[in-house]
C-alpha atoms as a PDB file:
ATOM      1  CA  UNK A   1      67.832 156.011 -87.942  1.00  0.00           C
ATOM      2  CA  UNK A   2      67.781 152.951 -90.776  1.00  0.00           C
ATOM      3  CA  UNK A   3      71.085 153.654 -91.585  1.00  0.00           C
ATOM      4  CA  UNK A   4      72.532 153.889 -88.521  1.00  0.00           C
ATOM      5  CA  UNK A   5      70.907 150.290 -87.269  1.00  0.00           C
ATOM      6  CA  UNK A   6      72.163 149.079 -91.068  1.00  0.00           C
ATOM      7  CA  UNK A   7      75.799 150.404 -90.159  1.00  0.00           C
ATOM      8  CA  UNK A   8      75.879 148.915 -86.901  1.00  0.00           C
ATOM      9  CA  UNK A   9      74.667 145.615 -87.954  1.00  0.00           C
ATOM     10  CA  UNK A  10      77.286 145.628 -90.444  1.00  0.00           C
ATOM     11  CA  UNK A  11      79.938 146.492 -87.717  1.00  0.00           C
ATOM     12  CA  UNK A  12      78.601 143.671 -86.122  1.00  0.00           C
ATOM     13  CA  UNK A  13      79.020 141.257 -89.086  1.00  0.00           C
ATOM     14  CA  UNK A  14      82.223 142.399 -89.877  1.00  0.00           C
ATOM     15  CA  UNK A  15      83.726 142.124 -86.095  1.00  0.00           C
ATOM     16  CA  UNK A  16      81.713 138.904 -85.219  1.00  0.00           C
ATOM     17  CA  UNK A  17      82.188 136.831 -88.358  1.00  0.00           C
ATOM     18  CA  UNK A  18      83.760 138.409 -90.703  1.00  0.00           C
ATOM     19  CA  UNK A  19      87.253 139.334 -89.413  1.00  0.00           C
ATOM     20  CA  UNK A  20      87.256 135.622 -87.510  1.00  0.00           C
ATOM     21  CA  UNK A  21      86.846 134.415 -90.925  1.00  0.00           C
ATOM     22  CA  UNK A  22      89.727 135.608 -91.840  1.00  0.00           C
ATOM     23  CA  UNK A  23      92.343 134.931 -88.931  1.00  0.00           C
ATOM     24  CA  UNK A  24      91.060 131.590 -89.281  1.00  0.00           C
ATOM     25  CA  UNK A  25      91.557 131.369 -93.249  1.00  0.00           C
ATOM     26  CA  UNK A  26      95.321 133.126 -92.619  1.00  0.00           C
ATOM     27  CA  UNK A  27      96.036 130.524 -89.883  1.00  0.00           C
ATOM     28  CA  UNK A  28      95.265 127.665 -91.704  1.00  0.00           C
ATOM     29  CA  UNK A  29      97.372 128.823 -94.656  1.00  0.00           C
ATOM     30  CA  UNK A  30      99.789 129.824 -92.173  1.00  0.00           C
ATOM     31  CA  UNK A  31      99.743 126.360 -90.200  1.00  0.00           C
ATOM     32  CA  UNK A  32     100.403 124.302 -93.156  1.00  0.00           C
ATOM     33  CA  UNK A  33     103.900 125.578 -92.808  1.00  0.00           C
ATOM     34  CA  UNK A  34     104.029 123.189 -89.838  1.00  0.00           C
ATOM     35  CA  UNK A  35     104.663 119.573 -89.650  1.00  0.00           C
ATOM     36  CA  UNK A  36     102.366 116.839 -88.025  1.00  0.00           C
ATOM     37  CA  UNK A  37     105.144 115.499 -85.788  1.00  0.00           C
ATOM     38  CA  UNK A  38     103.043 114.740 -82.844  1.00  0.00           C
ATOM     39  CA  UNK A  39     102.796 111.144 -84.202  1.00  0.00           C
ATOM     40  CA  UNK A  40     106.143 110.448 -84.638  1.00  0.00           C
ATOM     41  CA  UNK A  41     107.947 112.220 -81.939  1.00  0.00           C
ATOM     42  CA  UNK A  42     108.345 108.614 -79.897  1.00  0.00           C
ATOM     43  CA  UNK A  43     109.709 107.301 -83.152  1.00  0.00           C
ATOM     44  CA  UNK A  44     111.807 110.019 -83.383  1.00  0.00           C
ATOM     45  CA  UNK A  45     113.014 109.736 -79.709  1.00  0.00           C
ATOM     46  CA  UNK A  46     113.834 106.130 -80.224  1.00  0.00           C
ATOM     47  CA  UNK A  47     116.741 106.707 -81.879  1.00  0.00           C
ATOM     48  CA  UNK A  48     118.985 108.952 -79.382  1.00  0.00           C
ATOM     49  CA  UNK A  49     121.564 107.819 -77.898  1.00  0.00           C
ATOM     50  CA  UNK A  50     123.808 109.421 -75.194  1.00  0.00           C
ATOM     51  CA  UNK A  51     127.114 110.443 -75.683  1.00  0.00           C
ATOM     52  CA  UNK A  52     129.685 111.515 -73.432  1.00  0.00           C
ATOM     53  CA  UNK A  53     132.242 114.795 -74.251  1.00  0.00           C
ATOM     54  CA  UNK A  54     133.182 118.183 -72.956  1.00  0.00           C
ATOM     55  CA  UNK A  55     130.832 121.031 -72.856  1.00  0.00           C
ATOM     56  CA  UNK A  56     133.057 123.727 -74.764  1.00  0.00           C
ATOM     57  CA  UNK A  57     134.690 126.725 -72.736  1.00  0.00           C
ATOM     58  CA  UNK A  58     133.276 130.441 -72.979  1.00  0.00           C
ATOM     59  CA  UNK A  59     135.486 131.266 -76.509  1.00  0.00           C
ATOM     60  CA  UNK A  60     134.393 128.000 -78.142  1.00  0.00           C
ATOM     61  CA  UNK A  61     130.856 128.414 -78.299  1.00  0.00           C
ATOM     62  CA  UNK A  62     128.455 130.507 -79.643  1.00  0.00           C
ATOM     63  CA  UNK A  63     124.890 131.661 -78.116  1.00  0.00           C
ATOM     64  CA  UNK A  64     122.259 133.287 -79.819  1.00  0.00           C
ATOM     65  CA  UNK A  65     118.226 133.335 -79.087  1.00  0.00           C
ATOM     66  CA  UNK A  66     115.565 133.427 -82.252  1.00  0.00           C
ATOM     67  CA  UNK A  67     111.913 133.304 -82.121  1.00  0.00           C
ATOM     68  CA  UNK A  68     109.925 131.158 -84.303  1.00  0.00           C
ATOM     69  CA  UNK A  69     105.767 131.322 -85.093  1.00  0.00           C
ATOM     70  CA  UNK A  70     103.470 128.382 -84.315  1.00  0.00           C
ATOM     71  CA  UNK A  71     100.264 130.697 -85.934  1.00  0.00           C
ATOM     72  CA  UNK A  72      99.073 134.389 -86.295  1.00  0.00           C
ATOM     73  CA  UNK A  73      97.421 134.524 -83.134  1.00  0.00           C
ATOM     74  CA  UNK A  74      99.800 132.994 -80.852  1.00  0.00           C
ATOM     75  CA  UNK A  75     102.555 134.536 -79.266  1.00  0.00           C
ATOM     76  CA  UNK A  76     106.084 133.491 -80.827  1.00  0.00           C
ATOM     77  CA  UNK A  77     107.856 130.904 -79.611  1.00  0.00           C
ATOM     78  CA  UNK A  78     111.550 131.490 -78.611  1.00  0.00           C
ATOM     79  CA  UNK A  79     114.708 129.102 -78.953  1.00  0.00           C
ATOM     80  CA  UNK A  80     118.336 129.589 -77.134  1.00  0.00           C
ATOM     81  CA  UNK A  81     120.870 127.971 -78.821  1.00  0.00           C
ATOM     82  CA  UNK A  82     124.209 127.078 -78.078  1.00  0.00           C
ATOM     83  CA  UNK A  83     126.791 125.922 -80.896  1.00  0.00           C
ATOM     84  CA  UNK A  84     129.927 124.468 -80.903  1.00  0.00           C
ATOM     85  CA  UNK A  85     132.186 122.500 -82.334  1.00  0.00           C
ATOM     86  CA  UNK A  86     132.562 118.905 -80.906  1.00  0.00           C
ATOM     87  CA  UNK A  87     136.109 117.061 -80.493  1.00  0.00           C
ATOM     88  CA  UNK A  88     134.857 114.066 -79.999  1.00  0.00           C
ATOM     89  CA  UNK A  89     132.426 113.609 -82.141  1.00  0.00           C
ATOM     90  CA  UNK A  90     134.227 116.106 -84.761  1.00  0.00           C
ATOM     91  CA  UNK A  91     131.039 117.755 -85.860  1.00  0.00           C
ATOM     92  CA  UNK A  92     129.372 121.042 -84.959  1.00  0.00           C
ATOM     93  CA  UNK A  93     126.635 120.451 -82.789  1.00  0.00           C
ATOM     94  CA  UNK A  94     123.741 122.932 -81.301  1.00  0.00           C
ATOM     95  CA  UNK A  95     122.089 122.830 -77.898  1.00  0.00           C
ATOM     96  CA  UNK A  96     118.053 124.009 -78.224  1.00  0.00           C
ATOM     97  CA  UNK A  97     116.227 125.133 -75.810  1.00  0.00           C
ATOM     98  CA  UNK A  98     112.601 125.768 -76.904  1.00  0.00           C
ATOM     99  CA  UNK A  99     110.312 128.470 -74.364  1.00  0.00           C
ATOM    100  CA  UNK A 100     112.596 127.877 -71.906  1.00  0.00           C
ATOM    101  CA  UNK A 101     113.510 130.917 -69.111  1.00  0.00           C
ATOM    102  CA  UNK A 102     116.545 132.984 -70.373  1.00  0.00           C
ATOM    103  CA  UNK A 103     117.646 132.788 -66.728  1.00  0.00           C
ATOM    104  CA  UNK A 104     117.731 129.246 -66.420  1.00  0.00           C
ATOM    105  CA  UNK A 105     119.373 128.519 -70.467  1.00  0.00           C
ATOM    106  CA  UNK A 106     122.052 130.814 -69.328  1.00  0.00           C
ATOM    107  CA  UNK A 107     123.321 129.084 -66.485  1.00  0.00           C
ATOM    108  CA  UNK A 108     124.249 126.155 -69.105  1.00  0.00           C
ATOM    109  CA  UNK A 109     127.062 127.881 -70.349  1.00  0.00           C
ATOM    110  CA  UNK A 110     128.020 129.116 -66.634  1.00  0.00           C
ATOM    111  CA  UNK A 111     127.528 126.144 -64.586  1.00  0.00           C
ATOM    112  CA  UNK A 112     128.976 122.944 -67.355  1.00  0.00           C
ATOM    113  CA  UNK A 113     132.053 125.417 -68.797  1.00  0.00           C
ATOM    114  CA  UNK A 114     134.684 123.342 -69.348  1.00  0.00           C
ATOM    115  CA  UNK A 115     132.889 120.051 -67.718  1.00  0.00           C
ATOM    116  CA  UNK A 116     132.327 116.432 -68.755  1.00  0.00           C
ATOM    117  CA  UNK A 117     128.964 116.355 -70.074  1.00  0.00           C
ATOM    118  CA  UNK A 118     126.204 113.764 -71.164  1.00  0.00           C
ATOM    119  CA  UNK A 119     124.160 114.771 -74.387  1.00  0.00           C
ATOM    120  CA  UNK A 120     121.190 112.788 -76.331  1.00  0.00           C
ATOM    121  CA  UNK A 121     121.864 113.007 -80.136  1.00  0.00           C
ATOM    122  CA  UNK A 122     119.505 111.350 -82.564  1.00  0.00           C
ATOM    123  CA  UNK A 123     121.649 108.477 -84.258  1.00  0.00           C
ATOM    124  CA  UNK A 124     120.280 109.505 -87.367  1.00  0.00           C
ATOM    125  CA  UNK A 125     121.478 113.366 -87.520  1.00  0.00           C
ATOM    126  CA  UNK A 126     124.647 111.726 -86.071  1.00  0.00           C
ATOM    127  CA  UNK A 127     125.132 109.647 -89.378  1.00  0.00           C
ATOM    128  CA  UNK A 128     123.198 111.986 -91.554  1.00  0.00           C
ATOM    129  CA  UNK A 129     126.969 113.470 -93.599  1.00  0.00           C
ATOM    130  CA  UNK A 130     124.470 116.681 -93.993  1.00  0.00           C
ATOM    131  CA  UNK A 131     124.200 117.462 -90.337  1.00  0.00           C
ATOM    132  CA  UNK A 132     127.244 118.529 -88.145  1.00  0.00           C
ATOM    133  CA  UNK A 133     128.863 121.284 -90.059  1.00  0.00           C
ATOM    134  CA  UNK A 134     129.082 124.483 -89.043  1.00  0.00           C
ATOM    135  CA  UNK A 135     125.738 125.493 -90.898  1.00  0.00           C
ATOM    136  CA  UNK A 136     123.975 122.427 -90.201  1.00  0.00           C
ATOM    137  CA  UNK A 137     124.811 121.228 -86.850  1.00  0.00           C
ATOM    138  CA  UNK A 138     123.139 118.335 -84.755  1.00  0.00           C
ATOM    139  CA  UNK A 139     120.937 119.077 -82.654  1.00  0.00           C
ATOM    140  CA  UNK A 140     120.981 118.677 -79.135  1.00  0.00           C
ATOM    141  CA  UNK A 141     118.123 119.053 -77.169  1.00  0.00           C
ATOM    142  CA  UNK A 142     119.125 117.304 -73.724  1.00  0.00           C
ATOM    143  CA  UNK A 143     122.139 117.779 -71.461  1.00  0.00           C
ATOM    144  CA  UNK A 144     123.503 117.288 -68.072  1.00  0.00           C
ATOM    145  CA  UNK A 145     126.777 117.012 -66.190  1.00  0.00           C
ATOM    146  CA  UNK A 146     128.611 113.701 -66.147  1.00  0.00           C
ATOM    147  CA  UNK A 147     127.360 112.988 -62.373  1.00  0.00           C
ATOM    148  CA  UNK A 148     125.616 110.423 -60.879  1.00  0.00           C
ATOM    149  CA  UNK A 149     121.569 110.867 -60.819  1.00  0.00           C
ATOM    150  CA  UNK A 150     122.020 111.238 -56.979  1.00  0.00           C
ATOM    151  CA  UNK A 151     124.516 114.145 -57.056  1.00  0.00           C
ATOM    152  CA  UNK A 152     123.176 115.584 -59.671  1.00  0.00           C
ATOM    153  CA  UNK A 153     119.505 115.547 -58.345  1.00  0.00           C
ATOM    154  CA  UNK A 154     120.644 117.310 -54.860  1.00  0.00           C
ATOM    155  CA  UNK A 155     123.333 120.063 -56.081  1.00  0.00           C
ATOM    156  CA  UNK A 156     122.643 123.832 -54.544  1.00  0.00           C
ATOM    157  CA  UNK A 157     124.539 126.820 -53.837  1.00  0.00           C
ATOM    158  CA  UNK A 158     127.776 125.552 -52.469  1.00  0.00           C
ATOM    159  CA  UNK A 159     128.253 123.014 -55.074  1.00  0.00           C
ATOM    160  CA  UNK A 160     127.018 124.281 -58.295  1.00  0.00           C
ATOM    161  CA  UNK A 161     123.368 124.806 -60.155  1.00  0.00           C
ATOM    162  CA  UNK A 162     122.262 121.457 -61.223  1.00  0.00           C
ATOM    163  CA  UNK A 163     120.710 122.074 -65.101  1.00  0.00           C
ATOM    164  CA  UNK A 164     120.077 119.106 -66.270  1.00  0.00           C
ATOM    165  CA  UNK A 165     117.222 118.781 -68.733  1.00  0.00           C
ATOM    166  CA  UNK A 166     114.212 117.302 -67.356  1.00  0.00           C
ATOM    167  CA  UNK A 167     112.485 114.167 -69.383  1.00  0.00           C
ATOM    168  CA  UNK A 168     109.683 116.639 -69.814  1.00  0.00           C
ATOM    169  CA  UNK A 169     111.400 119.605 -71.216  1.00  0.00           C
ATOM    170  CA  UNK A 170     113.297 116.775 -73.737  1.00  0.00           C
ATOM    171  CA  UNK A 171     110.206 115.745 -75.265  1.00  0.00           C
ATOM    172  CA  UNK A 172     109.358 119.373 -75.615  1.00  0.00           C
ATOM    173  CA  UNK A 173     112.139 120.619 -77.180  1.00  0.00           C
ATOM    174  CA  UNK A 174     111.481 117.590 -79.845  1.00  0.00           C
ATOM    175  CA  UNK A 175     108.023 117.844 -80.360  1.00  0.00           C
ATOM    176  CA  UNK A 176     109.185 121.930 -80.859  1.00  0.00           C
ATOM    177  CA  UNK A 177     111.806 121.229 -83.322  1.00  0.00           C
ATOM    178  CA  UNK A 178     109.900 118.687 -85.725  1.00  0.00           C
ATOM    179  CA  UNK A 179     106.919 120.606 -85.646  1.00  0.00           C
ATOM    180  CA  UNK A 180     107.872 124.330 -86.331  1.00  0.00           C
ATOM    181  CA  UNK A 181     111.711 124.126 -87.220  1.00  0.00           C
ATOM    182  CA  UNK A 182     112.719 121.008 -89.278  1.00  0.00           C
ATOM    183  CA  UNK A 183     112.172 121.381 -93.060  1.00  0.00           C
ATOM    184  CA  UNK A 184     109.037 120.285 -94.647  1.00  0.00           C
ATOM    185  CA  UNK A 185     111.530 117.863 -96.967  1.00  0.00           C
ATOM    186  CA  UNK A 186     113.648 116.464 -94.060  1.00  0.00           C
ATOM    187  CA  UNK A 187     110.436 115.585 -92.552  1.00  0.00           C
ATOM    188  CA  UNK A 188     108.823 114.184 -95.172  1.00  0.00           C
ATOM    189  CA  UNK A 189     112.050 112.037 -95.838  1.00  0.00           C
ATOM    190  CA  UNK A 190     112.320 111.103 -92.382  1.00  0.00           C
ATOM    191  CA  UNK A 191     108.685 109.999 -91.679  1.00  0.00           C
ATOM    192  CA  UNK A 192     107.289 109.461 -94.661  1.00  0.00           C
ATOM    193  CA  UNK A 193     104.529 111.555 -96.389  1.00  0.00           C
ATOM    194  CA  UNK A 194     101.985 112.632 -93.629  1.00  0.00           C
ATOM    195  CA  UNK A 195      98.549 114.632 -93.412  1.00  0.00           C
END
């Protein structure tokens, strides 16, 4: 009978504190990989700019979709990208989407094919030389069609999809990319040395 209360007190221990102990322990060695960007995403957002061009057509681009990890015990995040190389601008840039619905990042390449579009670049990454080549590209994380807000805001069925990134999504996408996908370095170049 002592044995068996002394085993399941030690089941206890090791289910109630000690195993929590550990996911915690893993997740903060784990989290460290992660930047402290909520401070400086407004900074960060300062500096884009819009830019007019011409969303590529179907053979120009390239799509792919990644996942990413925030900690242990959270579910992955995902990211749709879309790359391509810009005329305009003549650099390779890269649409992200972070956690957004597959169905709704892949009417971007079906609805603004071949279209005049309006995308927010960071005027930094736009004169960083290390970002727009074809294995660093800039990235994008707001579009929309070249259309007035008041077209744009009321499009359906008979005249196209509108997909315009929201203000919200933006910000989310940013916060996203500085926090779990931009290099410890680039960071700490960019902002400074932080917590």
């Amino acid at each position: 009978m002592n044995k068996q209360i002394s085993q399941a007190i030690g089941w206890a221990l090791g289910v109630l504190v000690v195993f929590p102990l550990i996911i915690y322990g893993v997740n903060i060695l784990f989290k460290s990989k992660a930047n402290e960007a909520k401070e400086h995403i407004d900074e960060y957002l300062e500096e884009f700019v819009p830019i007019s061009t011409s969303f590529p057509k179907y053979k120009d681009l390239k799509l792919s979709y990644s996942q990413y990890s925030t900690s242990l015990t959270s579910p992955a995040g995902s990211t749709y990208k879309i790359s391509f190389f810009d005329s305009i601008l003549n650099k390779h840039c890269q649409i992200m989407f972070f956690n957004y619905p597959d169905f709704e990042a892949s009417k971007f390449t079906t609805v603004l094919h071949n279209k005049q579009i309006i995308i927010s670049i960071n005027k930094d990454d736009l004169k960083n030389p290390h970002y727009g080549t074809k294995e660093n590209p800039i990235p994008v994380f707001k579009v929309r069609e070249n259309l007035p807000d008041s077209v744009s805001k009321n499009r359906g069925y008979e005249d196209g999809w509108n997909v315009d990134i929201t203000d919200k999504q933006f910000r989310y996408n940013v916060e996203q990319y500085l926090t779990y996908i931009m290099s410890k370095e680039e960071f700490q170049k960019r902002f400074g040395k932080t917590n």
